[in-house]
Protein backbone atom coordinates (compact mmCIF):
# COMPACT_ATOMS: atom_id res chain seq x y z
CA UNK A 1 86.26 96.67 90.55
CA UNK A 2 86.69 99.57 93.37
CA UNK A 3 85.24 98.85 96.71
CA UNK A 4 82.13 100.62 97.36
CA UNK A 5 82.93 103.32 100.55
CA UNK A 6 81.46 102.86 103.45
CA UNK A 7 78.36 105.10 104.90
CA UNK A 8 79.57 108.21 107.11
CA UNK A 9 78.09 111.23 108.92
CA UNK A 10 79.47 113.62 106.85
CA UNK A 11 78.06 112.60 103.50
CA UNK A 12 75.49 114.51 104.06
CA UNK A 13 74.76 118.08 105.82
CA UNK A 14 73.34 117.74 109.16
CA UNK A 15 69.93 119.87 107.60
CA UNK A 16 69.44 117.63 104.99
CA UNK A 17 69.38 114.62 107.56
CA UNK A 18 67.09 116.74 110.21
CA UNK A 19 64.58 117.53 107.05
CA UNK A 20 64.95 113.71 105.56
CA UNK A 21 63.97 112.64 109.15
CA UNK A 22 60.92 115.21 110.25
CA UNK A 23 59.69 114.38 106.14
CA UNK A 24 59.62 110.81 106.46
CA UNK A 25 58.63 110.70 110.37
CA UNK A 26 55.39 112.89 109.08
CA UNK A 27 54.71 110.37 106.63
CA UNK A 28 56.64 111.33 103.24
CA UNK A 29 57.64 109.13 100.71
CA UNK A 30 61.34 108.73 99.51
CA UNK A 31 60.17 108.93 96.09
CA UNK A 32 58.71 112.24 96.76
CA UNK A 33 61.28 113.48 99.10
CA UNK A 34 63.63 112.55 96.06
CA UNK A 35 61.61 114.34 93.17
CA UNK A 36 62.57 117.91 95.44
CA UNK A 37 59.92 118.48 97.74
CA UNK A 38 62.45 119.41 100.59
CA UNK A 39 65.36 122.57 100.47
CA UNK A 40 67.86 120.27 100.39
CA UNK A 41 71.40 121.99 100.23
CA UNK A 42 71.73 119.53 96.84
CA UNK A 43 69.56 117.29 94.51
CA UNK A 44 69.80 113.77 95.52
CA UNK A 45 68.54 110.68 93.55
CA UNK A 46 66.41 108.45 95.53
CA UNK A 47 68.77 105.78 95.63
CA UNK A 48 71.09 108.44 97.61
CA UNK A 49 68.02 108.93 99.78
CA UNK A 50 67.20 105.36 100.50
CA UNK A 51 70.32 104.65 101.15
CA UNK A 52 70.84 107.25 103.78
CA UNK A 53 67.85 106.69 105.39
CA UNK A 54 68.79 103.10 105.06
CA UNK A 55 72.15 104.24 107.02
CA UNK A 56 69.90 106.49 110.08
CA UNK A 57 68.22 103.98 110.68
CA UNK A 58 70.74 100.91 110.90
CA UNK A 59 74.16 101.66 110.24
CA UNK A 60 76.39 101.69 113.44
CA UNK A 61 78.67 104.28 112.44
CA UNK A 62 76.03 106.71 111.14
CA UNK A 63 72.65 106.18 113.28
CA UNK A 64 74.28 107.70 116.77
CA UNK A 65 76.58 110.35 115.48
CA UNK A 66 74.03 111.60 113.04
CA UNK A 67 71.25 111.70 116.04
CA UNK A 68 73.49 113.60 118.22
CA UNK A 69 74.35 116.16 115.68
CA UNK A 70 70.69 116.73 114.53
CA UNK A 71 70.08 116.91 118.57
CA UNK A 72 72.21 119.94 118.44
CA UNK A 73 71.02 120.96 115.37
CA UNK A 74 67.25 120.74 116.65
CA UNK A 75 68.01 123.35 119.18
CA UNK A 76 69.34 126.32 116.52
CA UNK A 77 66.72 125.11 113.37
CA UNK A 78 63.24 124.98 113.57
CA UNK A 79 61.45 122.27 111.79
CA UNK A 80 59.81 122.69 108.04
CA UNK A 81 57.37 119.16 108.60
CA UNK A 82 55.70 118.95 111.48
CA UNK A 83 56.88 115.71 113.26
CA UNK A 84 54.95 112.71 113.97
CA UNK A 85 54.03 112.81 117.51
CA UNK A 86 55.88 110.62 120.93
CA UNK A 87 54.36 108.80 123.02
CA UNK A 88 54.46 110.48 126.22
CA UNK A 89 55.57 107.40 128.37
CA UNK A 90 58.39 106.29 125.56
CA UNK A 91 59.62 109.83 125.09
CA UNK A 92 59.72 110.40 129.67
CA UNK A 93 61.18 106.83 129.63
CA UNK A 94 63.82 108.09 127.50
CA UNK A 95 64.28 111.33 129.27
CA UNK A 96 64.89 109.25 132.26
CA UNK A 97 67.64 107.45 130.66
CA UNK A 98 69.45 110.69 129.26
CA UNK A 99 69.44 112.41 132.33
CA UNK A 100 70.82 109.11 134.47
CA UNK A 101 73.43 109.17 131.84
CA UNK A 102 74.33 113.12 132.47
CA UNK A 103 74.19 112.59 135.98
CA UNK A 104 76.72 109.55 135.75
CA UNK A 105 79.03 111.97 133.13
CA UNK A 106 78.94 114.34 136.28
CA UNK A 107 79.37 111.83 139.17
CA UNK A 108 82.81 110.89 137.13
CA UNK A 109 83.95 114.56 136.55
CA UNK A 110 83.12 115.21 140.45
CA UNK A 111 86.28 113.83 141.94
CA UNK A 112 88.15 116.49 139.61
CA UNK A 113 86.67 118.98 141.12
CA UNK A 114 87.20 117.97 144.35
CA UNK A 115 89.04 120.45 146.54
CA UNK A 116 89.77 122.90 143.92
CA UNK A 117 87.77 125.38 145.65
CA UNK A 118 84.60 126.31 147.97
CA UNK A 119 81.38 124.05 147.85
CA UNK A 120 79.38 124.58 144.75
CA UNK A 121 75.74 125.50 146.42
CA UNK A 122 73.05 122.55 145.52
CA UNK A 123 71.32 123.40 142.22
CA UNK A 124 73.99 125.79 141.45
CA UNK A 125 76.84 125.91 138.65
CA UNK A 126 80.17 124.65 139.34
CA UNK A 127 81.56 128.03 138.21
CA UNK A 128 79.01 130.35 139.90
CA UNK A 129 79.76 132.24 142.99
CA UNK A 130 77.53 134.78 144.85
CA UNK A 131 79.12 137.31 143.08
CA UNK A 132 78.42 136.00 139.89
CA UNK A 133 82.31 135.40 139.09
CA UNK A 134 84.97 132.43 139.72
CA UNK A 135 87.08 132.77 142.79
CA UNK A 136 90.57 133.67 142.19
CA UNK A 137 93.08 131.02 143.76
CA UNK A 138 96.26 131.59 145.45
CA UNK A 139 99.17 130.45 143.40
CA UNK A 140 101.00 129.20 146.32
CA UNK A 141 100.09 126.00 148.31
CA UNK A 142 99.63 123.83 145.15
CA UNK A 143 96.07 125.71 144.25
CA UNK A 144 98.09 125.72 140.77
CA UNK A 145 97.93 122.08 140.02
CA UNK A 146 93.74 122.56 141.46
CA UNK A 147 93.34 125.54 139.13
CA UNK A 148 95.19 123.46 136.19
CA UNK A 149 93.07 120.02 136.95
CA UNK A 150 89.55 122.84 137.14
CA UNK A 151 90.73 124.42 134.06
CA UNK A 152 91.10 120.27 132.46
CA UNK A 153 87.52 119.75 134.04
CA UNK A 154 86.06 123.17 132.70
CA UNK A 155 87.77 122.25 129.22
CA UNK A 156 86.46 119.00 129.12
CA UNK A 157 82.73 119.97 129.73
CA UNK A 158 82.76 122.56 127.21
CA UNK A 159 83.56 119.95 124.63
CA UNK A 160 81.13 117.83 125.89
CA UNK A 161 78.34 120.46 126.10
CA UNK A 162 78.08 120.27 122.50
CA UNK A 163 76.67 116.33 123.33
CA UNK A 164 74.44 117.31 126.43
CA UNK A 165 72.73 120.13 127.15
CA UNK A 166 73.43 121.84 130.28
CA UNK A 167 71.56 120.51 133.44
CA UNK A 168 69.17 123.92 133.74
CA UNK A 169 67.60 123.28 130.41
CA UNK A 170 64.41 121.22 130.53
CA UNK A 171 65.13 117.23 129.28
CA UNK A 172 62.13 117.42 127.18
CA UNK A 173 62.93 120.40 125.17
CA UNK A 174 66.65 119.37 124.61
CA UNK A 175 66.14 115.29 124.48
CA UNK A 176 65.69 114.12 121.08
CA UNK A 177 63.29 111.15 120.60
CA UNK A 178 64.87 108.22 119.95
CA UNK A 179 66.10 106.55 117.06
CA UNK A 180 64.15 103.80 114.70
CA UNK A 181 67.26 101.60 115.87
CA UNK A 182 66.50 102.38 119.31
CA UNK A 183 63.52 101.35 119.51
CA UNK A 184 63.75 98.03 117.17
CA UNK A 185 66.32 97.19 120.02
CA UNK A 186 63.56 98.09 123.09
CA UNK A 187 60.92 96.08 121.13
CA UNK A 188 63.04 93.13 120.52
CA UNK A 189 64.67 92.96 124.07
CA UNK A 190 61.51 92.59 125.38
CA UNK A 191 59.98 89.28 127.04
CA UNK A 192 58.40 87.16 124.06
CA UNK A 193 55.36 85.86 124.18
CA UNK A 194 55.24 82.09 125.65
CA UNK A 195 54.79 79.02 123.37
CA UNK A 196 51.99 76.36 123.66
CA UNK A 197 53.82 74.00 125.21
CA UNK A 198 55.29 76.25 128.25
CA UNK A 199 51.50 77.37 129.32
CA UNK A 200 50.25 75.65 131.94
CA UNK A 201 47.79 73.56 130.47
CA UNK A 202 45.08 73.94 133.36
CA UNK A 203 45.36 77.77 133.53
CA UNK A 204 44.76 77.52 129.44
CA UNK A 205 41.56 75.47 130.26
CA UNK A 206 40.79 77.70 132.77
CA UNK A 207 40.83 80.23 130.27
CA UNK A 208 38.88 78.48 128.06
CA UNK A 209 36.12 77.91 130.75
CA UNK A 210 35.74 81.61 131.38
CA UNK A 211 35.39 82.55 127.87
CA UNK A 212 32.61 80.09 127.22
CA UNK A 213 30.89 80.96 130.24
CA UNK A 214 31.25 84.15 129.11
CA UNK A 215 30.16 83.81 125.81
CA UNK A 216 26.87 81.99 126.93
CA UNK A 217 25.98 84.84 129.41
CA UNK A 218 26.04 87.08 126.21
CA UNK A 219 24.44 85.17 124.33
CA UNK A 220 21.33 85.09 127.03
CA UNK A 221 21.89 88.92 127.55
CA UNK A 222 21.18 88.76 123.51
CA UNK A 223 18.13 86.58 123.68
CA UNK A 224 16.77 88.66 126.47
CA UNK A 225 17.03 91.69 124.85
CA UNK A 226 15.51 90.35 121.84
CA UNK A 227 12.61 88.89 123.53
CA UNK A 228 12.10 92.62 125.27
CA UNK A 229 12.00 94.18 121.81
CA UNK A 230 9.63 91.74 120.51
CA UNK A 231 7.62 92.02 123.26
CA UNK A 232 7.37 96.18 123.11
CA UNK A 233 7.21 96.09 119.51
CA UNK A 234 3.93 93.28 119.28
CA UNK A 235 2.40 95.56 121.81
CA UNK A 236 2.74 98.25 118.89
CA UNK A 237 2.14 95.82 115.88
CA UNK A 238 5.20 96.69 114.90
CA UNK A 239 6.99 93.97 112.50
CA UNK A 240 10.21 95.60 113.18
CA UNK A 241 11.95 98.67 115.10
CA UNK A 242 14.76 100.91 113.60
CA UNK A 243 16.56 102.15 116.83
CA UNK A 244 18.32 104.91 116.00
CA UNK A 245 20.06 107.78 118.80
CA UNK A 246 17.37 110.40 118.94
CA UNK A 247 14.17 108.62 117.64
CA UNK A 248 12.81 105.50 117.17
CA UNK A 249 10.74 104.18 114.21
CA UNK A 250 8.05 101.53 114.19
CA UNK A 251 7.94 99.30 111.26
CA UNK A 252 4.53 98.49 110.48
CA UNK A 253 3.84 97.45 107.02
CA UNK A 254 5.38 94.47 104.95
CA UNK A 255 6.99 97.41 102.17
CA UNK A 256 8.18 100.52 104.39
CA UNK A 257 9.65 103.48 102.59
CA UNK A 258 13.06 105.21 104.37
CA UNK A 259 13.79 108.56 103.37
CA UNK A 260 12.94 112.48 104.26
CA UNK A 261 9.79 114.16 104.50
CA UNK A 262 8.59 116.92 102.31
CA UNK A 263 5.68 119.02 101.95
CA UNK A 264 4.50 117.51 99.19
CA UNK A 265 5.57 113.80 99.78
CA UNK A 266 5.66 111.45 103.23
CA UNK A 267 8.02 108.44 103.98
CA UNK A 268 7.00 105.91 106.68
CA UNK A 269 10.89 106.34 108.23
CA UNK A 270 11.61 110.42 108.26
CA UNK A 271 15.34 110.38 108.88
CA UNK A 272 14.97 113.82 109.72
CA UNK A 273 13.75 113.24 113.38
CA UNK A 274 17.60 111.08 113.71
CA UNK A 275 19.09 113.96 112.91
CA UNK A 276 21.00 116.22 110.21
CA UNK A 277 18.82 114.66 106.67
CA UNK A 278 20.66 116.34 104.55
CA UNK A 279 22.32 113.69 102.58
CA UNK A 280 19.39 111.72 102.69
CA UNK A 281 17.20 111.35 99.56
CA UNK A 282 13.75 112.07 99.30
CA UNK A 283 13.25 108.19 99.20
CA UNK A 284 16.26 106.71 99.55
CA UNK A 285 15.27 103.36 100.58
CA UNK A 286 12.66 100.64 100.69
CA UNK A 287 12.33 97.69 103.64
CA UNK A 288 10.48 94.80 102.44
CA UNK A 289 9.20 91.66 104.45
CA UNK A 290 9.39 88.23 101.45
CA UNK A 291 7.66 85.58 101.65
CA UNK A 292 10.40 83.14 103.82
CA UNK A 293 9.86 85.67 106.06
CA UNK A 294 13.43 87.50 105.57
CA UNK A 295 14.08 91.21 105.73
CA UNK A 296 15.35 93.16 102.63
CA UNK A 297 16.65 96.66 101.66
CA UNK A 298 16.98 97.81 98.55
CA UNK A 299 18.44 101.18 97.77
CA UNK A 300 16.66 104.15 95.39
CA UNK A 301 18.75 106.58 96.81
CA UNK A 302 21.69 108.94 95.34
CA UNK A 303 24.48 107.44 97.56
CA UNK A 304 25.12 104.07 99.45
CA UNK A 305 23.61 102.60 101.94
CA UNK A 306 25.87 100.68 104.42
CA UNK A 307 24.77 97.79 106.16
CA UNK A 308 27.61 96.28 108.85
CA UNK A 309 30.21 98.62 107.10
CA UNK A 310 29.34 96.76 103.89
CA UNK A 311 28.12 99.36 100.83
CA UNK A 312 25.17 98.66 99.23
CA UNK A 313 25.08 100.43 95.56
CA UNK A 314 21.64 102.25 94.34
CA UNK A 315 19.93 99.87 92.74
CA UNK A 316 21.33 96.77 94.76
CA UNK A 317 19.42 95.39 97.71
CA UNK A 318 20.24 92.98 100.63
CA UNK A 319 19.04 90.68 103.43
CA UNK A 320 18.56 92.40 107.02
CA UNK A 321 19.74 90.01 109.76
CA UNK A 322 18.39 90.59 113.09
CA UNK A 323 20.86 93.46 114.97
CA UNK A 324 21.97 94.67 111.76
CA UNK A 325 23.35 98.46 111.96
CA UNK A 326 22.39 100.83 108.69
CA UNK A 327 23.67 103.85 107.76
CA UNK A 328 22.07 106.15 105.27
CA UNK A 329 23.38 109.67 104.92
CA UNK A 330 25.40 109.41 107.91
CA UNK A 331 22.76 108.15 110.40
CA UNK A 332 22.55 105.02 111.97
CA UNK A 333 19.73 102.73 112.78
CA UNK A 334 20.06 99.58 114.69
CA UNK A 335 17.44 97.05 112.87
CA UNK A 336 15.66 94.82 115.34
CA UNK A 337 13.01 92.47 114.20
CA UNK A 338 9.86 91.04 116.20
CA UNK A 339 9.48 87.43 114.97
CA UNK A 340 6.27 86.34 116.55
CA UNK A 341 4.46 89.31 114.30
CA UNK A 342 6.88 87.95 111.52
CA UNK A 343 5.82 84.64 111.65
CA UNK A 344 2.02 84.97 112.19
CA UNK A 345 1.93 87.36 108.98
CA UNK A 346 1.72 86.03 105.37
CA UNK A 347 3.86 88.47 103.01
CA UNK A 348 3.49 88.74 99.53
CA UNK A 349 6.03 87.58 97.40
CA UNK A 350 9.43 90.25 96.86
């Protein structure tokens, strides 16, 4: 059986790996990508495209070459998918690292340079005179083996300015993100989390302390603020409150209707005084004090009604714990009960 070939950078144009990355980094599948939804230069099966994404991402001898040629790449093509976006302090961490590299490529290629000719002015070109031009050299005095070691040094960044972009050009515009290798190696080189055993067992008790104490204040804060409500609302004779952002509605009968006003027909709750009604049925709901002395909701409405993100189907009810939060048409209500009113009252059976 022949040996299967290993992965290169050249199996595949360097615009079909730029558009295979921007598709998949925008959140394209590679069974899409592989049906033709790109302008690939070719048709490739998906197997072809899983295994070259497969390759970008982990393959040694493909991930880095194949990121610096779609970083030069990146600078002549504009992209067809918009990119999912950096985050700004990975991306100027990384920019930070490119240019200390660069600047070490040029602390190396200084010494070359050294002597050949006048002082390069800071923030100025190596080949960039106040003319505009290179000086000319005198042949004689050994300038030829300067001129010959300049001409190495000028040769050598040429081929290397296809890697790095020169040092005028802004590191954000020219720096590629980083790869998905790259950053499984950041995320894994970084400090684990510490086992049971090697926290100090009275700073994890002190921990613990806090968060009960913590938890208890709350819980007071809660019972306060309960005990408020109550108060406001049996000053009303109010058996509950619906607190919503704009208005508040007093809950004053054992059956209350929730639901928008017309003309021609009244609601005890008008969700139009929350705010925008307009997905709100005519009667869209019904509150309902049983006989244990329990809160329910059934729905009449078109749509749901959510109660603690949970949907409650037309034609469904269900219980009403104190603090609840409901939603109907897009408007919330926070549900707060007054149990002394609750428990002096005798409600008919649901």
């Amino acid at each position: 059986m022949a040996e299967v070939a290993a992965p290169s950078v050249e199996d595949w144009p360097v615009g079909d790996d730029f558009l295979l990355r921007e598709a998949v980094e925008a959140g394209a599948a590679l069974a899409s990508i592989a049906r033709g939804i790109l302008p690939f230069s070719r048709a490739y099966s998906c197997q072809e495209v899983t295994d070259r994404w497969r390759a970008l991402l982990y393959d040694p001898n493909v991930a880095r070459p194949a990121a610096r040629r779609m970083a030069r790449h990146i600078l002549d093509a504009q992209p067809t998918v918009s990119p999912a976006s950096t985050a700004e302090d990975f991306r100027s961490a990384w920019t930070r690292s490119a240019a200390a590299e660069r600047a070490s490529l040029r602390g190396v290629d200084g010494p070359a340079d050294a002597g050949a000719g006048p002082a390069t002015p800071a923030g100025g070109s190596p080949s960039a005179s106040a003319g505009g031009k290179r000086p000319r050299r005198s042949p004689s005095g050994g300038s030829g083996g300067d001129d010959l070691a300049d001409r190495g040094t000028a040769g050598t960044a040429g081929a290397r300015g296809d890697e790095t972009p020169p040092a005028e050009t802004d590191a954000d515009e020219t720096t590629p993100p980083p790869s998905f290798a790259d950053a499984e190696a950041a995320v894994l080189a970084m400090d684990p989390r510490p086992a049971r055993d090697q926290v100090d067992p009275v700073a994890r008790k002190r921990s613990r302390t806090q968060l009960a104490s913590a938890l208890r204040k709350i819980r007071k804060l809660e019972a306060s603020a309960q005990a408020a409500t109550a108060r406001a609302a049996t000053a009303k004779n109010s058996l509950g409150v619906l607190q919503g952002h704009r208005a508040t509605f007093q809950i004053t009968r054992r059956e209350t209707v929730l639901g928008r006003s017309t003309e021609d027909q009244k609601v005890d709750v008008d969700l139009a005084e929350e705010g925008n009604a307009s997905k709100v049925s005519r009667q869209h709901a019904f509150i309902k004090l049983r006989w244990n002395g329990e809160f329910v909701l059934r729905n009449v409405g078109k749509r749901h009604v959510w109660i603690n993100n949970v949907a409650v189907e037309s034609g469904r009810r269900a219980s009403l714990a104190p603090h609840s939060l409901i939603e109907v048409g897009g408007l919330r209500l926070m549900f707060l009960p007054n149990p002394t009113l609750v428990r002096a009252s005798e409600p008919e059976p649901f």
